[in-house]
N, C-alpha and C. Protein backbone atom coordinates (compact mmCIF):
# COMPACT_ATOMS: atom_id res chain seq x y z
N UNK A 1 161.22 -214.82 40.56
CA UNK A 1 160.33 -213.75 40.15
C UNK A 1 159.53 -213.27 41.34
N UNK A 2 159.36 -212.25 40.91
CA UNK A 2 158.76 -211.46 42.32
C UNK A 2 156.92 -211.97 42.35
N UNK A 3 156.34 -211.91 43.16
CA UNK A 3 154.46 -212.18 43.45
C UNK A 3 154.10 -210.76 43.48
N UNK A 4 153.12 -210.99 42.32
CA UNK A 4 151.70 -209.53 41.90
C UNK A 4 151.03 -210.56 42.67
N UNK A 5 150.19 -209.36 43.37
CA UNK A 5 148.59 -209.53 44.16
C UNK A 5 147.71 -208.86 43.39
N UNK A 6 146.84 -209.51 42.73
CA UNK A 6 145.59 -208.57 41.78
C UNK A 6 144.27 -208.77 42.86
N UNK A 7 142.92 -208.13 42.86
CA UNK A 7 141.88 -208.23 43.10
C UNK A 7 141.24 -209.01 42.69
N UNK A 8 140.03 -209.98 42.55
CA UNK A 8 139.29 -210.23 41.85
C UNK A 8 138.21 -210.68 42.38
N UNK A 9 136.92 -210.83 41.65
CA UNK A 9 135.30 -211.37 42.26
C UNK A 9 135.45 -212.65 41.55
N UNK A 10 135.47 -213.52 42.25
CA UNK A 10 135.62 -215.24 40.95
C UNK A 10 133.73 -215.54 41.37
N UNK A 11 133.01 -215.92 40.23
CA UNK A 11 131.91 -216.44 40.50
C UNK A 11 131.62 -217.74 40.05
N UNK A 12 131.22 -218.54 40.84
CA UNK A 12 130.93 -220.39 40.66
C UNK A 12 129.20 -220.41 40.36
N UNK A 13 129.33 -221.30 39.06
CA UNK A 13 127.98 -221.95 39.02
C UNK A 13 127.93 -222.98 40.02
N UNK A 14 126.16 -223.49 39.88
CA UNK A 14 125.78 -224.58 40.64
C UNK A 14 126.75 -225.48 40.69
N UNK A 15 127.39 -226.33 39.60
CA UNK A 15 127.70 -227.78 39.00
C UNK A 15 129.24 -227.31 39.64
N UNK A 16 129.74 -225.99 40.55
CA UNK A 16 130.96 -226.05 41.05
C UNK A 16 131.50 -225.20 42.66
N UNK A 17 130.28 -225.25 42.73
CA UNK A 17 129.88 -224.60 44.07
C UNK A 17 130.60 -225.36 45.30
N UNK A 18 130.43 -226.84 44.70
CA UNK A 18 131.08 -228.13 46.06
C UNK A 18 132.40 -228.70 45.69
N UNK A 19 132.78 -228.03 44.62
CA UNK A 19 134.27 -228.61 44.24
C UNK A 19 135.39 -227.46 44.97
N UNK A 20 136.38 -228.29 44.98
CA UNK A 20 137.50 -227.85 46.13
C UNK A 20 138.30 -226.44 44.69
N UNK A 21 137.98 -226.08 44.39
CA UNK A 21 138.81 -224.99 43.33
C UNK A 21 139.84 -223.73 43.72
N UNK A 22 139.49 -223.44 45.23
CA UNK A 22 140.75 -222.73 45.47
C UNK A 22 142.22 -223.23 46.03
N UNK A 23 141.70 -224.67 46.52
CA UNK A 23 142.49 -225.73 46.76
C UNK A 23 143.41 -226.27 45.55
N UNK A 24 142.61 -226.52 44.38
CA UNK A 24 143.35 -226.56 43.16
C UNK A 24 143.86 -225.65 42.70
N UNK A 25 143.38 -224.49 42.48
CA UNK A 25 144.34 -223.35 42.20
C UNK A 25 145.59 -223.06 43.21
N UNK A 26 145.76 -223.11 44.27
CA UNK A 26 147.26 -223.31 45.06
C UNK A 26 147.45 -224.51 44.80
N UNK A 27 147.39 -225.57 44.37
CA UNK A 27 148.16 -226.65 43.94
C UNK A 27 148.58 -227.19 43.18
N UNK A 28 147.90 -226.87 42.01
CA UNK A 28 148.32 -227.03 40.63
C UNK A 28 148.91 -226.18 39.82
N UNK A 29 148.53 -224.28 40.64
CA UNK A 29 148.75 -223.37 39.79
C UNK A 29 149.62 -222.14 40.51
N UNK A 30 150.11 -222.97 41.82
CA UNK A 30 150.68 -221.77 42.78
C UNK A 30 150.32 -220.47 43.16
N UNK A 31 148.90 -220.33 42.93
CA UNK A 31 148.36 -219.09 43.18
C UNK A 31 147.09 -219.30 44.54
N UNK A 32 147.72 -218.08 45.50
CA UNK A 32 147.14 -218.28 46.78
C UNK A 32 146.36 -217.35 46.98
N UNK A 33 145.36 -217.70 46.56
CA UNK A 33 144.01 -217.07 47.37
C UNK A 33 143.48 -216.68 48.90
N UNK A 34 143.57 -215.00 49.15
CA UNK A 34 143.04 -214.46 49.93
C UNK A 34 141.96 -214.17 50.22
N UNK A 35 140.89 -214.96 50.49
CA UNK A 35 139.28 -214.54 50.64
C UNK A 35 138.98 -212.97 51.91
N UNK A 36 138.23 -212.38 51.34
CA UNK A 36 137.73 -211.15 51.67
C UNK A 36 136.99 -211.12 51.91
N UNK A 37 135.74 -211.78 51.58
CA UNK A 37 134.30 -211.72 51.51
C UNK A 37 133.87 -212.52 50.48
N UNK A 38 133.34 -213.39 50.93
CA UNK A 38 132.45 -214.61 50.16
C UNK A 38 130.68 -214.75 49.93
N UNK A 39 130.09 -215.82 49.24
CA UNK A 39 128.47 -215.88 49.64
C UNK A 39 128.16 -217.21 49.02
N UNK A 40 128.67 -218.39 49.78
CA UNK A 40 128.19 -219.43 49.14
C UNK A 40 126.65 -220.36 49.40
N UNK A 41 125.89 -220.80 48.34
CA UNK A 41 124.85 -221.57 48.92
C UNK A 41 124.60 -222.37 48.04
N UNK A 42 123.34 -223.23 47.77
CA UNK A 42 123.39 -224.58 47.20
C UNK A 42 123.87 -224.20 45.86
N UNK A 43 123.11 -223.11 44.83
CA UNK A 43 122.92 -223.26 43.87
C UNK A 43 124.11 -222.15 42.67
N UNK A 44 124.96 -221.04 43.99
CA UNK A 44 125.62 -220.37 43.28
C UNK A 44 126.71 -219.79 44.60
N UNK A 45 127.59 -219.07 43.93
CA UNK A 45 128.56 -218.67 45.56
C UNK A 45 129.86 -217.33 44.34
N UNK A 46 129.86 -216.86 45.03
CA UNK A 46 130.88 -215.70 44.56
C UNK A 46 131.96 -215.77 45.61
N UNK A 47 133.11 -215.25 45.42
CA UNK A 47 134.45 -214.85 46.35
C UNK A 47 135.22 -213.50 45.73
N UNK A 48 135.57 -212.89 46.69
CA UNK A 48 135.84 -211.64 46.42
C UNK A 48 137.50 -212.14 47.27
N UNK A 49 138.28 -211.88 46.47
CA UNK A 49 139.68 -212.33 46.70
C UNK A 49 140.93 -211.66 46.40
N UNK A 50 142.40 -211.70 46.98
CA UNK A 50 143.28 -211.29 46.34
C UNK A 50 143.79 -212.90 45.81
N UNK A 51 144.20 -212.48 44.86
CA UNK A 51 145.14 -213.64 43.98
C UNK A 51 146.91 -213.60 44.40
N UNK A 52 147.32 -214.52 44.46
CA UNK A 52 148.82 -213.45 44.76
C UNK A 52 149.02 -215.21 44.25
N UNK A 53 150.62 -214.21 43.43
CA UNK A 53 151.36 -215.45 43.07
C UNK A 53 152.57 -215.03 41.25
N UNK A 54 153.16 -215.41 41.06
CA UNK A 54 154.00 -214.89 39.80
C UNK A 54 152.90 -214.37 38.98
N UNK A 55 153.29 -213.76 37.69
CA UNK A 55 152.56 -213.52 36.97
C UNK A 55 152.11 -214.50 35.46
N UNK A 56 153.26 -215.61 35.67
CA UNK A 56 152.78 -216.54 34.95
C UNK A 56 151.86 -217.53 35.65
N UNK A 57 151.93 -218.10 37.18
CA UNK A 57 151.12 -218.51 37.87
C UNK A 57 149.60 -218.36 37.53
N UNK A 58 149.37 -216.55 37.89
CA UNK A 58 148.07 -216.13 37.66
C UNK A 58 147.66 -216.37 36.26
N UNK A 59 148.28 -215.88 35.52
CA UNK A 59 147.80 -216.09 34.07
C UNK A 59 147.67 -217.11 34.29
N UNK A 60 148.73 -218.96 33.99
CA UNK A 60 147.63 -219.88 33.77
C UNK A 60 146.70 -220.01 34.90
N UNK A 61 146.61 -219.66 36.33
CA UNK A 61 145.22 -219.79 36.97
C UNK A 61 143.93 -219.52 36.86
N UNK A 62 144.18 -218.08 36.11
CA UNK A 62 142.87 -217.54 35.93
C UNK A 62 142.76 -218.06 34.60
N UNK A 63 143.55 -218.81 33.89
CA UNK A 63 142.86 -219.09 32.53
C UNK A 63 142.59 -220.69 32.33
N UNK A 64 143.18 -221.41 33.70
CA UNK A 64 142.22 -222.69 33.95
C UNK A 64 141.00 -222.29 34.82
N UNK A 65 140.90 -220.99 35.62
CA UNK A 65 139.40 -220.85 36.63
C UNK A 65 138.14 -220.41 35.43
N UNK A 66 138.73 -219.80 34.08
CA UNK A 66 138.09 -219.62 33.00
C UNK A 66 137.47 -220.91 32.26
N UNK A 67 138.27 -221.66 32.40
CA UNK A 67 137.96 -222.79 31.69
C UNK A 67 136.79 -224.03 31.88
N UNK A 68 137.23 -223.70 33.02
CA UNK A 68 136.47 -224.64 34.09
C UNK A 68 135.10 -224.16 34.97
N UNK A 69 134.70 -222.76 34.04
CA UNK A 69 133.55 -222.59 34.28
C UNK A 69 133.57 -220.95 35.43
N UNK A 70 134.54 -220.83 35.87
CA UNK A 70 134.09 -219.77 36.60
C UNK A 70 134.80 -218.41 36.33
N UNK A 71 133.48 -217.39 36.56
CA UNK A 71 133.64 -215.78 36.28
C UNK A 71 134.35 -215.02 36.44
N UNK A 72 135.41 -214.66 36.46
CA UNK A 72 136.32 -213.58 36.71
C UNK A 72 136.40 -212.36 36.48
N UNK A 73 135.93 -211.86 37.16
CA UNK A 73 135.90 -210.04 37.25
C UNK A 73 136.84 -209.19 37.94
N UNK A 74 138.01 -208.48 37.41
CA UNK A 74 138.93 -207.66 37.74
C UNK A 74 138.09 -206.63 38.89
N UNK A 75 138.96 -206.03 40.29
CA UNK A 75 138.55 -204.94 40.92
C UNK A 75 139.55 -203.84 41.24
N UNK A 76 140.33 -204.16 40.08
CA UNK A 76 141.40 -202.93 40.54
C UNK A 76 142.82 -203.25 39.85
N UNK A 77 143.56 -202.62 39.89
CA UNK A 77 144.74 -203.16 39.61
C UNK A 77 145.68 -203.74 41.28
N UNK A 78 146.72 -203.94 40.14
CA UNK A 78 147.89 -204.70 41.55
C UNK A 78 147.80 -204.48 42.86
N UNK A 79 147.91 -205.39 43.85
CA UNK A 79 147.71 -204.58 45.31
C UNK A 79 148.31 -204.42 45.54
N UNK A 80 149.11 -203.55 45.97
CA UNK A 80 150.82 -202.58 46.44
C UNK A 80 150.67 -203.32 47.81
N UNK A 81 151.68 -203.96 47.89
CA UNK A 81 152.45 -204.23 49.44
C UNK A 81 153.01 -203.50 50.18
């Protein structure tokens, strides 16, 4: 299957700010995160990212990064290669 690249703003509470989560998401969920612009500090941290990876990948990624506490906000559709 071919890799969609979507946009997205992922936002972390406090209680996940120091956990390795984009590390788990390429390893558990084959989806590789492109950071763009970030803002992490003790108590909160956002990432502004491309996602790239199948489209079943992303789906379950973003619906374990849902699960597990963090925000997902769409910025666009697919990123054309």
């Amino acid at each position: 299957m071919n890799p969609t690249s979507v946009k997205a703003k992922l936002t972390f509470p406090e209680d996940l700010v120091s956990q390795p989560v984009i590390a788990r998401l390429a390893l558990d969920h084959g989806v590789i995160a492109n950071i763009r612009r970030a803002n992490v500090e003790d108590h909160t941290g956002w990432i502004v990212c491309e996602l790239t990876g199948t489209r079943e990948a992303l789906d379950s990624g973003v619906e374990w990064l849902t699960a597990t506490g963090i925000k997902v906000d769409w910025l666009g559709g697919p990123v054309e290669s």
